[in-house]
Protein backbone atom coordinates (compact mmCIF):
# COMPACT_ATOMS: atom_id res chain seq x y z
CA UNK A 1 -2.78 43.91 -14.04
CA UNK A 2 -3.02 40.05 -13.51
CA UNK A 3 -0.33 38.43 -11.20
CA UNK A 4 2.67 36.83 -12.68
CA UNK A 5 2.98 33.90 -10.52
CA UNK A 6 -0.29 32.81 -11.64
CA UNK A 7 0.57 32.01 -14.97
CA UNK A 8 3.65 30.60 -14.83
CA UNK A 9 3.49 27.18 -16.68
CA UNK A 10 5.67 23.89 -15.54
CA UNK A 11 6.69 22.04 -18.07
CA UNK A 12 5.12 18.62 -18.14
CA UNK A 13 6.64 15.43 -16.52
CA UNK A 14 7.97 12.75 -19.35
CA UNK A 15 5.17 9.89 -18.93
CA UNK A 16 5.54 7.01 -17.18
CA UNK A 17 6.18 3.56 -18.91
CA UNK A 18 2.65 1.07 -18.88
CA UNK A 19 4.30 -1.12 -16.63
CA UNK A 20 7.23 -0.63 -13.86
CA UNK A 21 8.37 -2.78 -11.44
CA UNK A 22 9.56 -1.56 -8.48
CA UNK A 23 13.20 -2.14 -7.43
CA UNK A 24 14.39 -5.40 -4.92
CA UNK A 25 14.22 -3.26 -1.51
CA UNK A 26 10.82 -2.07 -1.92
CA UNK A 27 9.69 -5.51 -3.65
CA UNK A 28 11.25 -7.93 -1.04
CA UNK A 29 9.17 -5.43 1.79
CA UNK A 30 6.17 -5.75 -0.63
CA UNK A 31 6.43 -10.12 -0.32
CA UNK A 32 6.96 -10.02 3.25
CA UNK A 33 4.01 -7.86 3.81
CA UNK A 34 1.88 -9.64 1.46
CA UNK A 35 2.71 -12.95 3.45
CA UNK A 36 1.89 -11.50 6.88
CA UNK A 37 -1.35 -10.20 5.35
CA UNK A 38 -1.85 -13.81 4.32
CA UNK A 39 -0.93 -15.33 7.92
CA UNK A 40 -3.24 -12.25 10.05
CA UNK A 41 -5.81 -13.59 7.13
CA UNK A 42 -5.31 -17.28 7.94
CA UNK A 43 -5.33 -16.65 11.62
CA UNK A 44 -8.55 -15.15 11.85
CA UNK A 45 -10.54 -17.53 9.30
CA UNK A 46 -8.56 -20.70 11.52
CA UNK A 47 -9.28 -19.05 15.09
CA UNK A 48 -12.74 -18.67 14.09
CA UNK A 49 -13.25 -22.24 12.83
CA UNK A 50 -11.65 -23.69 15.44
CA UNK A 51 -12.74 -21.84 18.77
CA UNK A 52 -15.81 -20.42 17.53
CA UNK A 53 -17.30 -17.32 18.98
CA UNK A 54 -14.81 -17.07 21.83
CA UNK A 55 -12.31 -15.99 19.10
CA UNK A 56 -14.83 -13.28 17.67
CA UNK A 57 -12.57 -10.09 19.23
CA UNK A 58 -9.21 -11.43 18.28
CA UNK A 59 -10.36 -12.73 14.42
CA UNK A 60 -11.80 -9.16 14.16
CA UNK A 61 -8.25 -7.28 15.24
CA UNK A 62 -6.51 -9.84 12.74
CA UNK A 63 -9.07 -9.22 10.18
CA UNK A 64 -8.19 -5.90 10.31
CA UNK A 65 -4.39 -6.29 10.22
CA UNK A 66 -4.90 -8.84 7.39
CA UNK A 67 -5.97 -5.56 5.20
CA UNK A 68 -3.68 -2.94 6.34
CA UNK A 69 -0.82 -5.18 5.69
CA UNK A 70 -2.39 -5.66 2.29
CA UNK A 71 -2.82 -2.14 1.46
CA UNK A 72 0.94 -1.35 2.86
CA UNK A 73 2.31 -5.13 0.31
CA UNK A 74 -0.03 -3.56 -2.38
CA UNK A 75 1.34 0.35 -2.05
CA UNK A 76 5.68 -1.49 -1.78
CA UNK A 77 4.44 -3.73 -4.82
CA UNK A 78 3.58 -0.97 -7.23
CA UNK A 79 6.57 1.30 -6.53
CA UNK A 80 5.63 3.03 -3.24
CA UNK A 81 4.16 6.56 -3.01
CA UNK A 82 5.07 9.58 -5.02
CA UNK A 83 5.52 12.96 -3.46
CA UNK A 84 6.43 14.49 -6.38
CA UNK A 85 3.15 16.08 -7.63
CA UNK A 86 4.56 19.48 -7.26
CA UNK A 87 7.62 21.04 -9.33
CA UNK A 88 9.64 22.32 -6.96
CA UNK A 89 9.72 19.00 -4.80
């Protein structure tokens, strides 16, 4: 005899409309993100220019908060993450 549990069926999610903004908390966090991405960008192209290879370490560690805060203004601009992949959550 098969298990029950295993073929229980969900019923499906509505879908999702093509384009959804996300609402004013999560969008204002988004900008401000976005803009330190652009400053941590801007400090490590400037640093470089300006000081040369003395500023190699530091344009590197900005560099690399220039795209986290990116990724984190990109994930707050499209609506934040979803957790709800499974029915019961």
């Amino acid at each position: 005899m098969s298990d029950p549990c295993a073929e229980e069926r969900f019923p499906r999610k509505p879908p999702r409309p093509w384009i959804e903004l996300a609402p004013w908390p999560l969008a204002s966090r988004g900008l401000g993100l976005l803009l330190l991405a652009a400053v941590f960008a801007a400090l490590a192209w400037f640093g470089l220019r300006t000081f040369s290879w003395w500023f190699v370490p530091a344009a590197a560690v900005s560099g690399v908060a220039a795209v986290l805060a990116l990724w984190a203004a990109l994930i707050h601009l499209t609506g934040g993450e979803e957790f709800d992949d499974h029915p019961f959550v």
